[in-house]
Protein backbone atom coordinates (compact mmCIF):
# COMPACT_ATOMS: atom_id res chain seq x y z
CA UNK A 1 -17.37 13.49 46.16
CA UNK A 2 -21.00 12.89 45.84
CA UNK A 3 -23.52 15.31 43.47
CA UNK A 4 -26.03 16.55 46.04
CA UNK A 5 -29.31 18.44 44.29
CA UNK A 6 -28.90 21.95 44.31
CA UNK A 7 -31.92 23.92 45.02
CA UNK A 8 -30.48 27.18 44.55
CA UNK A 9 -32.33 29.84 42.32
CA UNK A 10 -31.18 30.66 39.37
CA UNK A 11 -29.12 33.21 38.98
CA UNK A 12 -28.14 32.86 34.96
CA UNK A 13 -30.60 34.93 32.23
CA UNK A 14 -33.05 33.55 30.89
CA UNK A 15 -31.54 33.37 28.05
CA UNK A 16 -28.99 31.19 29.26
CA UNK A 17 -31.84 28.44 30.42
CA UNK A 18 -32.94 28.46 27.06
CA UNK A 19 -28.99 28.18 25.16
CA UNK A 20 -28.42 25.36 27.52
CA UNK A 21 -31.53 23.68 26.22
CA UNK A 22 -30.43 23.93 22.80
CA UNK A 23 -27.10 22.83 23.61
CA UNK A 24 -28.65 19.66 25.26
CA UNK A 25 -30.93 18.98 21.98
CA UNK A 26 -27.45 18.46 20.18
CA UNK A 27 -25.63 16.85 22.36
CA UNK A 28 -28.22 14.37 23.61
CA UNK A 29 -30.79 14.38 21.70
CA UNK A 30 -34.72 16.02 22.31
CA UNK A 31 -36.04 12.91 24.46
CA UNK A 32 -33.30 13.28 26.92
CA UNK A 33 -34.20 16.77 27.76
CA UNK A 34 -35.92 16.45 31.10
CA UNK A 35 -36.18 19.02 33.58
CA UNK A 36 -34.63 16.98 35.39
CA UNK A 37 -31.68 17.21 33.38
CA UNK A 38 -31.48 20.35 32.27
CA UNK A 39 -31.85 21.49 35.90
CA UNK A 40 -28.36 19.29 36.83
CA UNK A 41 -26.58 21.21 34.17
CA UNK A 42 -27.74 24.56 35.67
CA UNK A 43 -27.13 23.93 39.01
CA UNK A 44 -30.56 24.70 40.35
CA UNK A 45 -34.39 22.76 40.57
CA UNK A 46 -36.79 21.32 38.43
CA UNK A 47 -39.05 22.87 40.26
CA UNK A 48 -37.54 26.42 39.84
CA UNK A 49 -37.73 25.63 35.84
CA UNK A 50 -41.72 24.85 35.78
CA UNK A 51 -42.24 27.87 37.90
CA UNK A 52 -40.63 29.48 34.77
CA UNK A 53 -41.60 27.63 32.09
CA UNK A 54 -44.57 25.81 33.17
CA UNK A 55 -43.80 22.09 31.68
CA UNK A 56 -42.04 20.92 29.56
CA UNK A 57 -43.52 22.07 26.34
CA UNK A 58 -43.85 25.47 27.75
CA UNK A 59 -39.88 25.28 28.02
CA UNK A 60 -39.53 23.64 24.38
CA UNK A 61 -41.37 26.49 22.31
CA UNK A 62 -39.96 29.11 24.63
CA UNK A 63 -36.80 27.77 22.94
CA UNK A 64 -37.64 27.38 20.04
CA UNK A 65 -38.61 31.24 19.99
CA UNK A 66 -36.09 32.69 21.07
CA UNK A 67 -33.88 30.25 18.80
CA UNK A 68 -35.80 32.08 15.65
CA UNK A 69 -35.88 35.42 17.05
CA UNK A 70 -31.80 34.92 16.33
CA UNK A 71 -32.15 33.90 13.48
CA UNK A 72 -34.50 36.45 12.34
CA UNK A 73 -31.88 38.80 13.16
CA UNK A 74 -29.45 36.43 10.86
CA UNK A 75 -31.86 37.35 8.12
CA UNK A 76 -32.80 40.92 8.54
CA UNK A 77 -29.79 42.13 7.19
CA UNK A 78 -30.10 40.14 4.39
CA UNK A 79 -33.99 41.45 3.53
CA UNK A 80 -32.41 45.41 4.31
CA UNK A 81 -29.32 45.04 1.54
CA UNK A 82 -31.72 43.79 -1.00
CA UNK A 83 -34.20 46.21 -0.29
CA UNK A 84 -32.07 49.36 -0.43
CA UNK A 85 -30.42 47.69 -3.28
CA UNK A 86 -33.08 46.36 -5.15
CA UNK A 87 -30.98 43.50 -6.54
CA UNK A 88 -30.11 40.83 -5.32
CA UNK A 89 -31.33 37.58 -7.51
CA UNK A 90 -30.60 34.29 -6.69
CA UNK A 91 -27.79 34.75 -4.59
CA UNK A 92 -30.39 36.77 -2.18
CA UNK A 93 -32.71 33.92 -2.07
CA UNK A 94 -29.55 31.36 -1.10
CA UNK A 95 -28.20 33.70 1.32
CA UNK A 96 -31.66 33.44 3.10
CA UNK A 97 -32.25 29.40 2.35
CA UNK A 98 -29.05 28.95 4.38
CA UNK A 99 -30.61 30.48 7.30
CA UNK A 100 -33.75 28.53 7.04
CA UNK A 101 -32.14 24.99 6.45
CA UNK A 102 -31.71 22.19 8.81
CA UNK A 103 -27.37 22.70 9.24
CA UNK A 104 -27.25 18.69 9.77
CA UNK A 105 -28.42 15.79 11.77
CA UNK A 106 -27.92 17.46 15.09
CA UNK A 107 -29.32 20.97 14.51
CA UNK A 108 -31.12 21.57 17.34
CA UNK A 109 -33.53 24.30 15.99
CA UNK A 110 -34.94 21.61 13.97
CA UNK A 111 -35.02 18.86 16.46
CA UNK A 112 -37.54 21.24 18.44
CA UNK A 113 -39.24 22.00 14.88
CA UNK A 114 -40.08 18.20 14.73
CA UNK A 115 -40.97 17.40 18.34
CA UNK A 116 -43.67 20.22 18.01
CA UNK A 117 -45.08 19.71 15.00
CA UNK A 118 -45.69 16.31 16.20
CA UNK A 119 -47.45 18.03 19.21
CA UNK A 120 -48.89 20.74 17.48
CA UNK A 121 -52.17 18.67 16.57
CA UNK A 122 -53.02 18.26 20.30
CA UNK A 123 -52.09 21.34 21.69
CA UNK A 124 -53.81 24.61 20.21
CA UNK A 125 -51.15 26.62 22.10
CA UNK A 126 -48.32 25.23 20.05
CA UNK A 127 -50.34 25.13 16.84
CA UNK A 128 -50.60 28.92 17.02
CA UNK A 129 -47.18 29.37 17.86
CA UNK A 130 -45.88 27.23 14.92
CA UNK A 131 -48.27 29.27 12.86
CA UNK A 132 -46.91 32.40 13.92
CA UNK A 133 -43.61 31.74 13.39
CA UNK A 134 -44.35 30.57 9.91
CA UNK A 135 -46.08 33.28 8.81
CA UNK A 136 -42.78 35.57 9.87
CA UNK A 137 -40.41 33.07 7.60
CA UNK A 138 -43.24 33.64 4.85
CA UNK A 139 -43.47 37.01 5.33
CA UNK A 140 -39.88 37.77 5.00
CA UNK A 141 -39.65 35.28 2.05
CA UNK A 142 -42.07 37.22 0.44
CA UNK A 143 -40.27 40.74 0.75
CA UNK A 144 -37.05 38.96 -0.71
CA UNK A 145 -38.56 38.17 -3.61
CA UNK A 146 -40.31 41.23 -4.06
CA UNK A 147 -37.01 43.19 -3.76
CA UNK A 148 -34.65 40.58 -4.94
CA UNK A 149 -36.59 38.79 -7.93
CA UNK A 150 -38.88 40.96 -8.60
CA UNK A 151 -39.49 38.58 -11.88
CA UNK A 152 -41.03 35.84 -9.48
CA UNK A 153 -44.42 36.21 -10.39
CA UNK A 154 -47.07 35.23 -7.95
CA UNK A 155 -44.92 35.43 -4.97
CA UNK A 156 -46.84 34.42 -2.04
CA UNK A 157 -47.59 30.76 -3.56
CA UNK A 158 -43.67 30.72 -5.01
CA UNK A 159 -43.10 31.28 -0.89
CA UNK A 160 -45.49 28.26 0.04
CA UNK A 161 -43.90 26.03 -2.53
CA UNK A 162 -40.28 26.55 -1.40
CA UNK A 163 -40.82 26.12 2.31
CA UNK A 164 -42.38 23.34 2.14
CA UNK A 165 -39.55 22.00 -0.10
CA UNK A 166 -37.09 23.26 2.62
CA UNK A 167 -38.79 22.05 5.21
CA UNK A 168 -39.31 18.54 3.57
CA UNK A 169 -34.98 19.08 2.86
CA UNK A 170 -34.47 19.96 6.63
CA UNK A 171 -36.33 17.18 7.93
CA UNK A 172 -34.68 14.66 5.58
CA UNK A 173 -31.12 16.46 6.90
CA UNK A 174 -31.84 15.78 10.27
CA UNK A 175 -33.14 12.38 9.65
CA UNK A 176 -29.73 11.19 8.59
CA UNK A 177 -29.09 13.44 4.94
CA UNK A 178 -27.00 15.41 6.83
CA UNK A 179 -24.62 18.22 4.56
CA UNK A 180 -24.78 16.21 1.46
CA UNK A 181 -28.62 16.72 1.30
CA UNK A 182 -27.88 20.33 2.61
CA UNK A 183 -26.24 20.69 -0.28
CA UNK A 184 -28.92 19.24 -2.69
CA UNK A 185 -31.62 21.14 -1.23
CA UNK A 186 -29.85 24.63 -2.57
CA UNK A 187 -29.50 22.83 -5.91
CA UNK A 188 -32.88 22.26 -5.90
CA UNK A 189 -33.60 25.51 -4.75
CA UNK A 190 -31.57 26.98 -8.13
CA UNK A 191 -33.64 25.11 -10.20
CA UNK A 192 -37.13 26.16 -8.67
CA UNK A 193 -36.31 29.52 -8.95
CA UNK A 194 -35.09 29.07 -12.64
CA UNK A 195 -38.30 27.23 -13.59
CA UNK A 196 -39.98 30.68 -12.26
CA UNK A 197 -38.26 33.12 -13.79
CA UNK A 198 -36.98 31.06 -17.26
């Protein structure tokens, strides 16, 4: 039987558009994520998906926000034990790095991390964004160690310092490190802390 182009409209959430494009990031890779393709696998138009998304990039960061609004609910209950607790140390700050790191070469959260900071230089609306949603990791990051290492002196430079080391880790995970340099980066993340609070 021959696959005829369905021009139905779509009747999944949003939500499920933009799970489906994540799913496609890992299983395919970012560059063959059309909307072309990702239309197939729904069962509806292209055309129905820019009247949605706009193009392309408009469907990428759309992702890519609703991919860290989940996992700013994987780390909010994280931030609310150490701050009714008040304790927390280092075990609190790897709780949270595990959330933030690159899982392995096909994490698709940080496939779409990559493909827009490449774009981010040419397109102000995607420089905010990426600004924005690193000011909410920093933010966070910042509480933690207010609640959790209280010891940390200087806290919102300590914050700068180890995301950038994470995100250097997670780029060099996707980029082939994979779990092994997963696992490195939380070493490495022992010892920063140490050399903070020694």
């Amino acid at each position: 039987m021959t696959r005829t182009r369905s021009n139905r409209r779509l009747e999944r959430p949003r939500e499920q558009v933009l799970a489906t494009t994540l799913e496609m990031v890992a299983e395919e890779g970012l560059a063959k994520v059309t909307m072309a393709s990702l239309a197939a696998r729904l069962g509806t138009s292209g055309g129905h998906l820019l009247y949605y998304f706009g193009t392309r990039n408009g469907l990428l960061l759309e992702t890519l926000r609703w991919s860290e609004n989940e996992y700013a609910a994987q780390r909010a209950p994280i931030l609310e034990k150490v701050e009714k607790d008040r304790s927390g140390g280092v075990d609190a700050l790897l709780s949270f790095v595990d959330v933030y790191l690159a899982l392995d070469e096909r994490d698709p959260r940080w496939l779409l991390w990559l493909e827009l900071w490449a774009r981010a230089p040419y397109d102000a609306e995607l420089a905010a964004a990426q600004r924005a949603m690193d000011d909410e990791w920093h933010a966070d990051l910042v509480r933690l160690l207010a609640a959790a290492l209280p010891e940390v002196p200087d806290r919102e430079a300590v914050s700068e310092r180890l995301r950038a080391m994470w995100d250097g880790f997670s780029i060099g995970i996707v980029t082939g490190g994979g779990t092994t340099l997963r696992e490195r980066a939380l070493e490495h993340t022992r010892a920063a802390v140490a050399a903070h609070t020694g």
